[in-house]
PDB file of N, CA and C in Angstrom:
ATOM      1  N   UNK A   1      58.695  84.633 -14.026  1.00  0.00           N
ATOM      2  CA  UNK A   1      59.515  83.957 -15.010  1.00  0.00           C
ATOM      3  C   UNK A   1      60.939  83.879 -14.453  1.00  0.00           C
ATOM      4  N   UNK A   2      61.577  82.783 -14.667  1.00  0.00           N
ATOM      5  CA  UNK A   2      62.892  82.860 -13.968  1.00  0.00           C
ATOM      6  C   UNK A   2      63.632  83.671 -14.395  1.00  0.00           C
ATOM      7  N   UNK A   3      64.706  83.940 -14.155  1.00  0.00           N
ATOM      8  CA  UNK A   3      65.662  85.252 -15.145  1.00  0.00           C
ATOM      9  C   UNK A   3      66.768  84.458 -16.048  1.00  0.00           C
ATOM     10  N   UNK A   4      66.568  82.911 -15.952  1.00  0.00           N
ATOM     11  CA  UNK A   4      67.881  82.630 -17.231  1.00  0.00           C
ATOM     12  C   UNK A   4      66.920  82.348 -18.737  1.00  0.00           C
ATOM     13  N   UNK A   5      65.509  82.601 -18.086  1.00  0.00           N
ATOM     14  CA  UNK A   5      64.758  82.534 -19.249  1.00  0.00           C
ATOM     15  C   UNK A   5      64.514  84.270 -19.648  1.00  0.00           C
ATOM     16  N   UNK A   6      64.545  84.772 -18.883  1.00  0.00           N
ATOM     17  CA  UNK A   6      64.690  86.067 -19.447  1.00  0.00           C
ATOM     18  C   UNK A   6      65.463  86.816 -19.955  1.00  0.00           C
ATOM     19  N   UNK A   7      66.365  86.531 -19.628  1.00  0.00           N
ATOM     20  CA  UNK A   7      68.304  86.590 -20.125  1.00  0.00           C
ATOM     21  C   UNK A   7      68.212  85.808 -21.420  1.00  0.00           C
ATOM     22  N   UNK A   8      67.579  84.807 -21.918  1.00  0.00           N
ATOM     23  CA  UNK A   8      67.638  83.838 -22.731  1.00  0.00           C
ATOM     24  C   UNK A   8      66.540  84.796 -24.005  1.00  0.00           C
ATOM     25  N   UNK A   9      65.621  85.054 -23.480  1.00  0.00           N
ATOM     26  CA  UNK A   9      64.635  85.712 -24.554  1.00  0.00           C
ATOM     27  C   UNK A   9      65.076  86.829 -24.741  1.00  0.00           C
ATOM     28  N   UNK A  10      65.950  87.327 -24.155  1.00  0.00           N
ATOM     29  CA  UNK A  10      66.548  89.326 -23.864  1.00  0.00           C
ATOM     30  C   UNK A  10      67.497  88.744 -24.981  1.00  0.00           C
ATOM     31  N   UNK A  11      68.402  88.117 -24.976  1.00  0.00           N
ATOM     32  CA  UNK A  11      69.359  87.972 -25.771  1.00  0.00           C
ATOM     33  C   UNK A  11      69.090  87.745 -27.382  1.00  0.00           C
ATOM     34  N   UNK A  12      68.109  86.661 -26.923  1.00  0.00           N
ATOM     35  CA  UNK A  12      67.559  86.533 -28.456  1.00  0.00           C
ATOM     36  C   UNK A  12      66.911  88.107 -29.372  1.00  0.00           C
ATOM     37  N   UNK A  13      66.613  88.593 -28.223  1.00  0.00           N
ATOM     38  CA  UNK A  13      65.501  90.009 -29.179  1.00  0.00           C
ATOM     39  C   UNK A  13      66.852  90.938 -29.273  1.00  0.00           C
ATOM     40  N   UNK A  14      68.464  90.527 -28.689  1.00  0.00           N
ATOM     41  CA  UNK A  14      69.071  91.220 -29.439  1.00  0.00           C
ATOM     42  C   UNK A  14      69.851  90.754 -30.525  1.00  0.00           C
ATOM     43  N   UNK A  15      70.177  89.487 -30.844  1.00  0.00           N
ATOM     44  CA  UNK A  15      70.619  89.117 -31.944  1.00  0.00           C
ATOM     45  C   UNK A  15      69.536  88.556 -33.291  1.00  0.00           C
ATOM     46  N   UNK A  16      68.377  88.820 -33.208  1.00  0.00           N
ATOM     47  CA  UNK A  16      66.936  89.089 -33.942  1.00  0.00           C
ATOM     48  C   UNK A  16      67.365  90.623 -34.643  1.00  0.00           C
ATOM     49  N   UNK A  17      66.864  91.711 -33.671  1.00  0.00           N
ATOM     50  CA  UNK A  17      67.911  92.855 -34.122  1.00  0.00           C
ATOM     51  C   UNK A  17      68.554  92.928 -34.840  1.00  0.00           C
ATOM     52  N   UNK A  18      70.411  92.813 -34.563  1.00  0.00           N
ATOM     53  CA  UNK A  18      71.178  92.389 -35.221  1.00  0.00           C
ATOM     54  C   UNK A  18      70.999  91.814 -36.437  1.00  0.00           C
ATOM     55  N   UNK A  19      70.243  91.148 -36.876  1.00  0.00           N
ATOM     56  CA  UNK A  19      70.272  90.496 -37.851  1.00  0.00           C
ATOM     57  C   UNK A  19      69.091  91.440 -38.798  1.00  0.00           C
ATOM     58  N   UNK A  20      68.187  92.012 -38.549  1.00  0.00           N
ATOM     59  CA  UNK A  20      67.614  93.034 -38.720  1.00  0.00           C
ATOM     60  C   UNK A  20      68.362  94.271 -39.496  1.00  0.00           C
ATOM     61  N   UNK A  21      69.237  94.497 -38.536  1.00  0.00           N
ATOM     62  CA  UNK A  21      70.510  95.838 -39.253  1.00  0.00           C
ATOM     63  C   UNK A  21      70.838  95.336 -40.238  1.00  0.00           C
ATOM     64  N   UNK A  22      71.808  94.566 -40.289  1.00  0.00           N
ATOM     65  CA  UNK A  22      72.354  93.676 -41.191  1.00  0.00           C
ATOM     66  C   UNK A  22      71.544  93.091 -42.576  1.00  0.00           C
ATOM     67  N   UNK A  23      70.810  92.759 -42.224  1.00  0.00           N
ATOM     68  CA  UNK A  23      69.707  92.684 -43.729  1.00  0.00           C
ATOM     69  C   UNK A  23      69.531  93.907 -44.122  1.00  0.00           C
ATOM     70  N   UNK A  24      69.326  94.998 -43.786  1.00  0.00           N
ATOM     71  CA  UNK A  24      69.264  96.451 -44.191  1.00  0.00           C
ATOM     72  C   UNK A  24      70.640  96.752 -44.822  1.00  0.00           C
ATOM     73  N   UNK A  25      71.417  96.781 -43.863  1.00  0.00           N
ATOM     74  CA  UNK A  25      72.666  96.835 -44.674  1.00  0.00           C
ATOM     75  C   UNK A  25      73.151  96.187 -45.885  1.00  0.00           C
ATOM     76  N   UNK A  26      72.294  95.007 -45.859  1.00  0.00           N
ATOM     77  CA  UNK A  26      72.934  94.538 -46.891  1.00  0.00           C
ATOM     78  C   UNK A  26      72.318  94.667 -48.345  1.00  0.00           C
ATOM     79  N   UNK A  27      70.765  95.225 -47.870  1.00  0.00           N
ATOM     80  CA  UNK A  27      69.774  95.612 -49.313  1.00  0.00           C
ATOM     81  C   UNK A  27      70.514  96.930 -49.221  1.00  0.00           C
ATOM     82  N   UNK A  28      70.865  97.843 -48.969  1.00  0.00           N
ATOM     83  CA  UNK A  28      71.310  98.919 -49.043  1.00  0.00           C
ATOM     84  C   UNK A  28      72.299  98.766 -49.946  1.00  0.00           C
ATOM     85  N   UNK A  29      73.474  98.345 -49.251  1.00  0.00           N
ATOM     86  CA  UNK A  29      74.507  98.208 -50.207  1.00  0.00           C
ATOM     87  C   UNK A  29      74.225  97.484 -51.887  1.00  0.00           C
ATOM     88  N   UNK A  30      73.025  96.456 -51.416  1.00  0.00           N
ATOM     89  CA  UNK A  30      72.758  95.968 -52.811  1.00  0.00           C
ATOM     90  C   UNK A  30      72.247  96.863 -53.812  1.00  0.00           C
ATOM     91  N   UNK A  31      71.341  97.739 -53.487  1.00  0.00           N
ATOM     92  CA  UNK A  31      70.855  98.807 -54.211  1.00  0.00           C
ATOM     93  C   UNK A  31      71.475  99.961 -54.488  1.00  0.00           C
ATOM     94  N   UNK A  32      72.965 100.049 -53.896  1.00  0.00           N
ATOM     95  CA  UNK A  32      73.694 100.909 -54.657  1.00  0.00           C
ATOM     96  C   UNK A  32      74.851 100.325 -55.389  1.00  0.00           C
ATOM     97  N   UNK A  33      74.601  99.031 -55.114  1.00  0.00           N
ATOM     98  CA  UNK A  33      76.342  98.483 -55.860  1.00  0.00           C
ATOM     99  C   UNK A  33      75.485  97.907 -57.392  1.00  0.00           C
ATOM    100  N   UNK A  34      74.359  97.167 -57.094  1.00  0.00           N
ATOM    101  CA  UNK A  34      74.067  96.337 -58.170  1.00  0.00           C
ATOM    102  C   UNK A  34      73.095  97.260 -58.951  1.00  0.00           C
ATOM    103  N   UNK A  35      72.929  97.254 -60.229  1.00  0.00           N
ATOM    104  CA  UNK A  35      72.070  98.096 -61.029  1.00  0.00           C
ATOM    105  C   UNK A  35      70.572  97.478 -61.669  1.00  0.00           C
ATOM    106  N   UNK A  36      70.425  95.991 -61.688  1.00  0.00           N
ATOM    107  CA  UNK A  36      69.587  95.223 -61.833  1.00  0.00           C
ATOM    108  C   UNK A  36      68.829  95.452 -60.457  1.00  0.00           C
ATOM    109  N   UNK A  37      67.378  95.308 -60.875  1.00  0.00           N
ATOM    110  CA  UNK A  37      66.302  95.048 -59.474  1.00  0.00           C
ATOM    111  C   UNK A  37      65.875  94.079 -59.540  1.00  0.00           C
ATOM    112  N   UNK A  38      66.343  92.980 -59.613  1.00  0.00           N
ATOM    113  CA  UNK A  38      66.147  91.488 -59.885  1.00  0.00           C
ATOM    114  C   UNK A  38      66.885  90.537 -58.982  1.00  0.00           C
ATOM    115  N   UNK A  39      66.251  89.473 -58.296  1.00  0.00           N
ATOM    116  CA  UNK A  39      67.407  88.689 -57.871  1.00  0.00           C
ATOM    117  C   UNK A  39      66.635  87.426 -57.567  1.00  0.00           C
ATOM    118  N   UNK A  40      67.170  86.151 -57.239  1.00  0.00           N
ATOM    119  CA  UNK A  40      67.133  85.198 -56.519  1.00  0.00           C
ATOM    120  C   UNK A  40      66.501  85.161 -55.522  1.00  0.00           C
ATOM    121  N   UNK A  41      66.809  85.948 -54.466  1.00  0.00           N
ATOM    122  CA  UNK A  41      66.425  86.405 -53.144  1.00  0.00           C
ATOM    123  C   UNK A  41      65.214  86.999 -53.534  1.00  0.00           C
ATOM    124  N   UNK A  42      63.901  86.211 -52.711  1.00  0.00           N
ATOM    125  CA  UNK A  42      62.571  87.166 -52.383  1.00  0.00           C
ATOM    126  C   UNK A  42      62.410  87.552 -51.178  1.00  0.00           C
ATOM    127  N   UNK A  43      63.008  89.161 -51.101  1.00  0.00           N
ATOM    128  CA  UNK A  43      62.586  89.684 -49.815  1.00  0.00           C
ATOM    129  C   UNK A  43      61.236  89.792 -49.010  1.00  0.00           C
ATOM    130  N   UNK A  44      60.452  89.506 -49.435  1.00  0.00           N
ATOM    131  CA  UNK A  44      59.194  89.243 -48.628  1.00  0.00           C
ATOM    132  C   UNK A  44      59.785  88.023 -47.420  1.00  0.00           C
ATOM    133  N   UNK A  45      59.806  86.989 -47.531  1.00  0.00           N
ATOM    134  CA  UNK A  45      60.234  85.787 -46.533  1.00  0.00           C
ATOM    135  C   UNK A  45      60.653  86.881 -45.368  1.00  0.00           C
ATOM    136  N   UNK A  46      61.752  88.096 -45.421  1.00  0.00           N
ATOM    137  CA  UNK A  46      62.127  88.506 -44.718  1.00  0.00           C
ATOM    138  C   UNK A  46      60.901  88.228 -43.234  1.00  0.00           C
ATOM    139  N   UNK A  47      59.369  89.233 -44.010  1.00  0.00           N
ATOM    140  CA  UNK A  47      58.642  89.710 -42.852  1.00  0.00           C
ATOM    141  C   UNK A  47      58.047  88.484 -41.564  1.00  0.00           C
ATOM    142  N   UNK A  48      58.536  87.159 -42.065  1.00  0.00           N
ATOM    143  CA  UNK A  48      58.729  86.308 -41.022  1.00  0.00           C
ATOM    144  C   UNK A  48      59.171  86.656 -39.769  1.00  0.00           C
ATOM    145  N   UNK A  49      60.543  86.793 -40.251  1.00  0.00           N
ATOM    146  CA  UNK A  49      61.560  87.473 -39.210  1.00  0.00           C
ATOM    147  C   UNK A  49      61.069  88.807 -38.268  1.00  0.00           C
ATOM    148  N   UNK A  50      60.352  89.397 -38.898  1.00  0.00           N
ATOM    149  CA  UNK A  50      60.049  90.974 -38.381  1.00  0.00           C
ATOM    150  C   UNK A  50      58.837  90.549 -37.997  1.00  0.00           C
ATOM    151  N   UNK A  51      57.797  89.544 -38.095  1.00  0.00           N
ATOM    152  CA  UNK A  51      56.672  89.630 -37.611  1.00  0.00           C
ATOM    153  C   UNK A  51      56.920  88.719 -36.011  1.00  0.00           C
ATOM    154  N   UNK A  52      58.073  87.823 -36.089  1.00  0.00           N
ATOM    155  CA  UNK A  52      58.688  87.299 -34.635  1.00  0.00           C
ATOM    156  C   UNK A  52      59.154  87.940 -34.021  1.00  0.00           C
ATOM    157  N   UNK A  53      59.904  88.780 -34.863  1.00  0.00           N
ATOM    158  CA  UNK A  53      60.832  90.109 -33.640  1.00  0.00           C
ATOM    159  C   UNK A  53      59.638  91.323 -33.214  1.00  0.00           C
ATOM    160  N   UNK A  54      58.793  91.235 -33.465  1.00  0.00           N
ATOM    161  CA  UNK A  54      57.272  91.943 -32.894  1.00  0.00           C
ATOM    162  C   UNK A  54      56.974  91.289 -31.508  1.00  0.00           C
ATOM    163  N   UNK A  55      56.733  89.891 -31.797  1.00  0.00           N
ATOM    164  CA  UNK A  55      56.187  88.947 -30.472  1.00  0.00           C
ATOM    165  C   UNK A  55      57.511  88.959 -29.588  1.00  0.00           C
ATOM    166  N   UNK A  56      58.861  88.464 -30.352  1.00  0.00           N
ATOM    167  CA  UNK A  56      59.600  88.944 -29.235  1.00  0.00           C
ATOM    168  C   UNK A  56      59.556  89.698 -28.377  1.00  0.00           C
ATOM    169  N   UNK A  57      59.363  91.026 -28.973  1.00  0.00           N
ATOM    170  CA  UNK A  57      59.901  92.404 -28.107  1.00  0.00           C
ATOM    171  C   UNK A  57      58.708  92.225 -27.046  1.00  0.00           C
ATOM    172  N   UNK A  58      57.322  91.928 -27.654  1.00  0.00           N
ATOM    173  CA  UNK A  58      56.479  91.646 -26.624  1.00  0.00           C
ATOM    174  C   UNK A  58      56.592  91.035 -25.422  1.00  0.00           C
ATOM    175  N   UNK A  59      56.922  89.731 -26.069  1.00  0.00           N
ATOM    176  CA  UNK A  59      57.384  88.890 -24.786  1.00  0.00           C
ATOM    177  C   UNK A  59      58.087  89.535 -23.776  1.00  0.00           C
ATOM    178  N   UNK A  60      59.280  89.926 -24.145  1.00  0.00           N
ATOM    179  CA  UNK A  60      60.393  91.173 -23.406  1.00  0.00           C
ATOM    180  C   UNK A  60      60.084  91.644 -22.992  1.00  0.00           C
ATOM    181  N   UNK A  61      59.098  92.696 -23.416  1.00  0.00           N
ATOM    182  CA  UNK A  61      58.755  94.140 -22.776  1.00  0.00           C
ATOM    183  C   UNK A  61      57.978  93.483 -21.501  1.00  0.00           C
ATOM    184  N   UNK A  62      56.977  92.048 -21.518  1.00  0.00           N
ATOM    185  CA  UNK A  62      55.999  91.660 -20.487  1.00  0.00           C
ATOM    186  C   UNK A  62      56.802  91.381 -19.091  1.00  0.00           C
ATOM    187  N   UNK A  63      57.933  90.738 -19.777  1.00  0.00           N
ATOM    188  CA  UNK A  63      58.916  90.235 -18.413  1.00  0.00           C
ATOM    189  C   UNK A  63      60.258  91.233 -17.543  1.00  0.00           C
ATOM    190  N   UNK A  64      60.141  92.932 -18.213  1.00  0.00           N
ATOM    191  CA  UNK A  64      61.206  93.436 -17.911  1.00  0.00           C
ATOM    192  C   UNK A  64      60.288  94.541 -17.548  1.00  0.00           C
ATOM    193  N   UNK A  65      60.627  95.460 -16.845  1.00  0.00           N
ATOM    194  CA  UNK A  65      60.472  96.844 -15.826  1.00  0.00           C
ATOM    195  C   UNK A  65      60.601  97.941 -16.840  1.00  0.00           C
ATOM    196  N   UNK A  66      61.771  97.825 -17.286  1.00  0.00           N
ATOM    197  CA  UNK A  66      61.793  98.617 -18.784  1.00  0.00           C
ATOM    198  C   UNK A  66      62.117  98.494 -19.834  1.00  0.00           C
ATOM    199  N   UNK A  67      61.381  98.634 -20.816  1.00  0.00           N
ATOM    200  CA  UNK A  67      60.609  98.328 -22.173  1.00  0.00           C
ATOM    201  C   UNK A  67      61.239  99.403 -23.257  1.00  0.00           C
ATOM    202  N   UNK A  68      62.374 100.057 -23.239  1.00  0.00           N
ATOM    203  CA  UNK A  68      62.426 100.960 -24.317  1.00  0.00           C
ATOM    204  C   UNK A  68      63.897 100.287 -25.360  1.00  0.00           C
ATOM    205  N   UNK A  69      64.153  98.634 -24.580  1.00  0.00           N
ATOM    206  CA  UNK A  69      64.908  98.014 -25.933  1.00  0.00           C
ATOM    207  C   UNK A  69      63.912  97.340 -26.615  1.00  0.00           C
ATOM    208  N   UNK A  70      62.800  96.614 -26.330  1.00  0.00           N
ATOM    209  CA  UNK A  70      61.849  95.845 -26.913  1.00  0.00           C
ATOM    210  C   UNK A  70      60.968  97.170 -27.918  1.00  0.00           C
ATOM    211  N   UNK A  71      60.860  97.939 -26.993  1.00  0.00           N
ATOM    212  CA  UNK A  71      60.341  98.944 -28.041  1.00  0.00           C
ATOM    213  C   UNK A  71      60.542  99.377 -29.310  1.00  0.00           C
ATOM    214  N   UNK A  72      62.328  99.652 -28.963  1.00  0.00           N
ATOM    215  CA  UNK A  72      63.024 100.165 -30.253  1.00  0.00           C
ATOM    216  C   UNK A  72      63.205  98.620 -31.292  1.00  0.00           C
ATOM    217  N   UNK A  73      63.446  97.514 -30.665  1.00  0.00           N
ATOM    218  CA  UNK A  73      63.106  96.527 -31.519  1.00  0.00           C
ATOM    219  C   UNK A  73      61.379  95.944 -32.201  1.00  0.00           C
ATOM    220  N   UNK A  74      60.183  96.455 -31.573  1.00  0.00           N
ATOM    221  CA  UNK A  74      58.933  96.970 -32.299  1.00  0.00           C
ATOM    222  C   UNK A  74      59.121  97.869 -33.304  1.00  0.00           C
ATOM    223  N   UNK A  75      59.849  98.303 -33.261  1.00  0.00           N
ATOM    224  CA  UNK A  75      59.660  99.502 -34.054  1.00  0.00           C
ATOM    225  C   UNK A  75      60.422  99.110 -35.549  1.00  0.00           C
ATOM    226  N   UNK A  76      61.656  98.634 -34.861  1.00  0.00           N
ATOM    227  CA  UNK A  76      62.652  98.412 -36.045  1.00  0.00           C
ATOM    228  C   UNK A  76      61.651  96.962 -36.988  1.00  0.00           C
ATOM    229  N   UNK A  77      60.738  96.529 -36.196  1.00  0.00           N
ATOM    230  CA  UNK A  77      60.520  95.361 -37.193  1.00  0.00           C
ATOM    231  C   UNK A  77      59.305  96.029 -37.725  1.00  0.00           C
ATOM    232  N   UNK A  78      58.972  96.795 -37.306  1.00  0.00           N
ATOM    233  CA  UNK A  78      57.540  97.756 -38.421  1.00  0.00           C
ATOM    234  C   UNK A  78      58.209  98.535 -39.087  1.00  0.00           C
ATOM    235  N   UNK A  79      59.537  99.031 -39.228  1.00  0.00           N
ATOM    236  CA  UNK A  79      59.979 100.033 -40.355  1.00  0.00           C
ATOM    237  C   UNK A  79      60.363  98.808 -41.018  1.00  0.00           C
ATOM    238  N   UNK A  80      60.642  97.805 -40.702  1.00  0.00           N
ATOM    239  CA  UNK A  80      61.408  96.689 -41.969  1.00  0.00           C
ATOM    240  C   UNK A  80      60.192  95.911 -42.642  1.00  0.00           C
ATOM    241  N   UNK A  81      58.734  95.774 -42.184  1.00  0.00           N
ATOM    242  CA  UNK A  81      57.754  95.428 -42.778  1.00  0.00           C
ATOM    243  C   UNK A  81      57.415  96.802 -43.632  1.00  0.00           C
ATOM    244  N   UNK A  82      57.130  97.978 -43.418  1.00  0.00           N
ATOM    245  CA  UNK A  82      57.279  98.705 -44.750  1.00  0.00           C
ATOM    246  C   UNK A  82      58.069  98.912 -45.530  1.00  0.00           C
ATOM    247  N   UNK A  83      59.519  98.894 -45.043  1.00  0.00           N
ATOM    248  CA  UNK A  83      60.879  98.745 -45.716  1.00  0.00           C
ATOM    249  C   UNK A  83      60.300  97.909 -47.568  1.00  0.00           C
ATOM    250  N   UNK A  84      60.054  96.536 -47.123  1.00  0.00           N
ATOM    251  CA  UNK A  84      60.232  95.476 -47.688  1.00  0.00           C
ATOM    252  C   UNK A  84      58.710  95.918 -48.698  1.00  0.00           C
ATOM    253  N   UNK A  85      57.804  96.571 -47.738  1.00  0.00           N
ATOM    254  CA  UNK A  85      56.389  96.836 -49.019  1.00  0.00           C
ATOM    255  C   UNK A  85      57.273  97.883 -49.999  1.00  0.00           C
ATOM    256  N   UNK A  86      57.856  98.480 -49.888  1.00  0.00           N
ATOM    257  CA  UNK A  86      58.310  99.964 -50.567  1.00  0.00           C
ATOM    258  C   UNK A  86      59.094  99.578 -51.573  1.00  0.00           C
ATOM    259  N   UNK A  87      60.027  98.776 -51.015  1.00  0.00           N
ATOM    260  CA  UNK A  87      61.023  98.052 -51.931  1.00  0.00           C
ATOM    261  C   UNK A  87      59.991  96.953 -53.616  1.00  0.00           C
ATOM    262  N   UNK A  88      59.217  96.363 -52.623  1.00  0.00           N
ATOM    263  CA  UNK A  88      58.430  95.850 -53.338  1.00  0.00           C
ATOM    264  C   UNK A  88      57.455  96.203 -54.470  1.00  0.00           C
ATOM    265  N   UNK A  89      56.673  97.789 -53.753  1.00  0.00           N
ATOM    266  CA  UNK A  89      55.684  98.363 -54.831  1.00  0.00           C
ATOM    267  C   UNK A  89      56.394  99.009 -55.828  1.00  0.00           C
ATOM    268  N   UNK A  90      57.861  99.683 -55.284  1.00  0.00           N
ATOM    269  CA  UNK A  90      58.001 100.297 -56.440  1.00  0.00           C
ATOM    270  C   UNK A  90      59.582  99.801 -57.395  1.00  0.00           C
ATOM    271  N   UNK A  91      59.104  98.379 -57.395  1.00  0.00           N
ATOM    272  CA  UNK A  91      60.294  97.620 -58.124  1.00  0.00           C
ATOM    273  C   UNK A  91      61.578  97.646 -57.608  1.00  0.00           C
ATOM    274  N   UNK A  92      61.878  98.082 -56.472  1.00  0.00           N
ATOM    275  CA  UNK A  92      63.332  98.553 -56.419  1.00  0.00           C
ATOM    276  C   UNK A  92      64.002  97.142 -56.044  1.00  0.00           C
ATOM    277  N   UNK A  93      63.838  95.858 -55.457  1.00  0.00           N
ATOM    278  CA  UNK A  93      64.685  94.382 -55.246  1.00  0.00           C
ATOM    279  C   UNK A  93      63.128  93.610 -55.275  1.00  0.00           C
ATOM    280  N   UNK A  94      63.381  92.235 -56.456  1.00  0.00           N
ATOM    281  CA  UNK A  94      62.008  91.677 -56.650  1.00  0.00           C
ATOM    282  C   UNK A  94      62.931  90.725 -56.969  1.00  0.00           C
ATOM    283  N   UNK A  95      62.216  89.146 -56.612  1.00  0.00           N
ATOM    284  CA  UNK A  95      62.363  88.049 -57.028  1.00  0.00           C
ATOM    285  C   UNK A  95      62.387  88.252 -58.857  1.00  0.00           C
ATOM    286  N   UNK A  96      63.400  87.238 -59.151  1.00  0.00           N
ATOM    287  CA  UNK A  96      63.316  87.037 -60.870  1.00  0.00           C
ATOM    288  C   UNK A  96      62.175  86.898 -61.103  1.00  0.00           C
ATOM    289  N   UNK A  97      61.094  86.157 -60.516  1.00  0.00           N
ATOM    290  CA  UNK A  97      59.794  85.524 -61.271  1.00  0.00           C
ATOM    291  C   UNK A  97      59.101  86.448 -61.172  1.00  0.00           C
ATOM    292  N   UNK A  98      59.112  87.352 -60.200  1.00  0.00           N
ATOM    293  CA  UNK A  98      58.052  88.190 -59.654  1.00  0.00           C
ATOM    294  C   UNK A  98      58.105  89.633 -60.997  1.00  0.00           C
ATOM    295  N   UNK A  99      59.532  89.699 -61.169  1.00  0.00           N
ATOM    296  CA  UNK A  99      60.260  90.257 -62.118  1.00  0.00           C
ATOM    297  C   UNK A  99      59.851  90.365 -63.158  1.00  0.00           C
ATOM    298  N   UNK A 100      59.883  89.274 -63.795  1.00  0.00           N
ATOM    299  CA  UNK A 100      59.108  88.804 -65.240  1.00  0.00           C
ATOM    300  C   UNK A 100      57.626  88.982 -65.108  1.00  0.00           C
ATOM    301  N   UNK A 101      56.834  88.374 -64.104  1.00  0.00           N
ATOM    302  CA  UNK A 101      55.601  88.688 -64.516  1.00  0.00           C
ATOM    303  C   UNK A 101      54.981  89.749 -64.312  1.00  0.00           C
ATOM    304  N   UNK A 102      55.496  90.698 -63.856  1.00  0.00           N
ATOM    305  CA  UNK A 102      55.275  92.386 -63.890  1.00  0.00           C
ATOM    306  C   UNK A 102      56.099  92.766 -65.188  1.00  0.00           C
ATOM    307  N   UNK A 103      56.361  92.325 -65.954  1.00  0.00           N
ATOM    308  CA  UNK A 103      57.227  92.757 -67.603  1.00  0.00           C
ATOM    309  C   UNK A 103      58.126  93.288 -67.732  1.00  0.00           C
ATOM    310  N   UNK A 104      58.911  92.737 -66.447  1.00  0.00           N
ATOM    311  CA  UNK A 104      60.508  93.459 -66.716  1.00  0.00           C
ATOM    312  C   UNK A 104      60.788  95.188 -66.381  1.00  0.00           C
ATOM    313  N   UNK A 105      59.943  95.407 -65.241  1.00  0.00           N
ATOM    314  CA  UNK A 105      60.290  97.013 -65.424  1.00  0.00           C
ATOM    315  C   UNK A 105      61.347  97.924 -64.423  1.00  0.00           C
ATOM    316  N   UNK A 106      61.483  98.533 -65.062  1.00  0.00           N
ATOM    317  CA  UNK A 106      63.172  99.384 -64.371  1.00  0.00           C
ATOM    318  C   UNK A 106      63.112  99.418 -63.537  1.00  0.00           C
ATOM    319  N   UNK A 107      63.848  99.692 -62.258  1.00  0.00           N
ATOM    320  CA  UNK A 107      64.267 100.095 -61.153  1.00  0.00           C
ATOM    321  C   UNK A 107      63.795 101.146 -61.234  1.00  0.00           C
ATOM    322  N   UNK A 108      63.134 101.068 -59.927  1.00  0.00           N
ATOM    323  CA  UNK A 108      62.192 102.810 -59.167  1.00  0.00           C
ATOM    324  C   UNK A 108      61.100 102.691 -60.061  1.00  0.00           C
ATOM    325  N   UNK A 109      60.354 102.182 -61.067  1.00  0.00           N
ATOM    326  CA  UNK A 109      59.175 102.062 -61.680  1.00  0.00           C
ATOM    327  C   UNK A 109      58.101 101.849 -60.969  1.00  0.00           C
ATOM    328  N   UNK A 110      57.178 102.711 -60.439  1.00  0.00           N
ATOM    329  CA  UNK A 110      56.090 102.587 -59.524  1.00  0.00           C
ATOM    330  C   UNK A 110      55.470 101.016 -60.516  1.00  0.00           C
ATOM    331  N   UNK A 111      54.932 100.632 -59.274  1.00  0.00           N
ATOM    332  CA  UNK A 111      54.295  99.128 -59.608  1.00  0.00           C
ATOM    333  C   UNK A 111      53.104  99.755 -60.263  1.00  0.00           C
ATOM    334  N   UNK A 112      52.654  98.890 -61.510  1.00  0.00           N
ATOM    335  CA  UNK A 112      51.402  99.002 -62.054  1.00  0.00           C
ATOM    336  C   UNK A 112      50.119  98.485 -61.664  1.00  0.00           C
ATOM    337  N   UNK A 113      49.349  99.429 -61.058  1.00  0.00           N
ATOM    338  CA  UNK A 113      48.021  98.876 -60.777  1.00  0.00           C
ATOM    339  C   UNK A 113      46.940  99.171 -61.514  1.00  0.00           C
ATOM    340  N   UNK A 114      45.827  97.756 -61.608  1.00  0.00           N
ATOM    341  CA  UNK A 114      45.267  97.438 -62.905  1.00  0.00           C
ATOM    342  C   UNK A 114      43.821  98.536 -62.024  1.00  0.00           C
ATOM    343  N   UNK A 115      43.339  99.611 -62.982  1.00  0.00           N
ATOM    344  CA  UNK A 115      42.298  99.814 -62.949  1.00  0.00           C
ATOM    345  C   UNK A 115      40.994  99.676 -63.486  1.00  0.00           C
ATOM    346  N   UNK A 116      41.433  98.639 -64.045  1.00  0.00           N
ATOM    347  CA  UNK A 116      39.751  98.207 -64.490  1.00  0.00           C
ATOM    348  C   UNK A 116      38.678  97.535 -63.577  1.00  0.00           C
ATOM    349  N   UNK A 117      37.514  97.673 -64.334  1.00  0.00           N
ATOM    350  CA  UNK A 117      36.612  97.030 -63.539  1.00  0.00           C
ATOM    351  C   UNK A 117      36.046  95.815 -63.281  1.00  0.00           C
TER     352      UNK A 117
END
């Protein structure tokens, strides 16, 4: 592979990253500034992002000697795909709609699962 294409994909799997932190940071801060678990924003879309920054790092890791930035960017996009389930099961940031049709329930409210048969 030539190296301005590797320089080119290296760069990208670090501002992928970057943008990675930064969405963390910014549900973070949302979940301690705002008191509603409701919003506009459906964090699911996120795992787009984290399921590319997977193939990225791949790509990366195939074309470089050493593999322990692609790694730590594998990694960071599998803690942000459970990130986003956790956030999700147990109400803590949910789309408005998603919101309502689970019946409005508090922040930190384990999600209700139907056990019937």
């Amino acid at each position: 592979m030539p190296k301005a294409v590797a320089v080119f994909f290296s760069s990208l799997l670090y501002l992928v990253s970057g943008l990675h932190v930064l969405f963390w940071a910014f549900i973070v801060w949302r979940l301690i500034t705002v008191p509603e678990n409701h919003s506009s924003l459906d964090i699911k879309i996120f795992n787009v992002l984290s399921y590319s920054l997977i193939g990225l790092a791949l790509l990366v890791a195939l074309t470089r000697r050493r593999f322990y930035v692609p790694l730590a960017a594998a990694v960071l996009a599998l803690a942000s795909l459970m990130g986003v389930h956790y956030l999700d099961r147990n109400n803590l940031m949910l789309q408005y709609e998603t919101w309502i049709s689970r019946g409005m329930p508090e922040k930190g409210a384990p999600a209700k699962t139907d056990s019937s048969p």
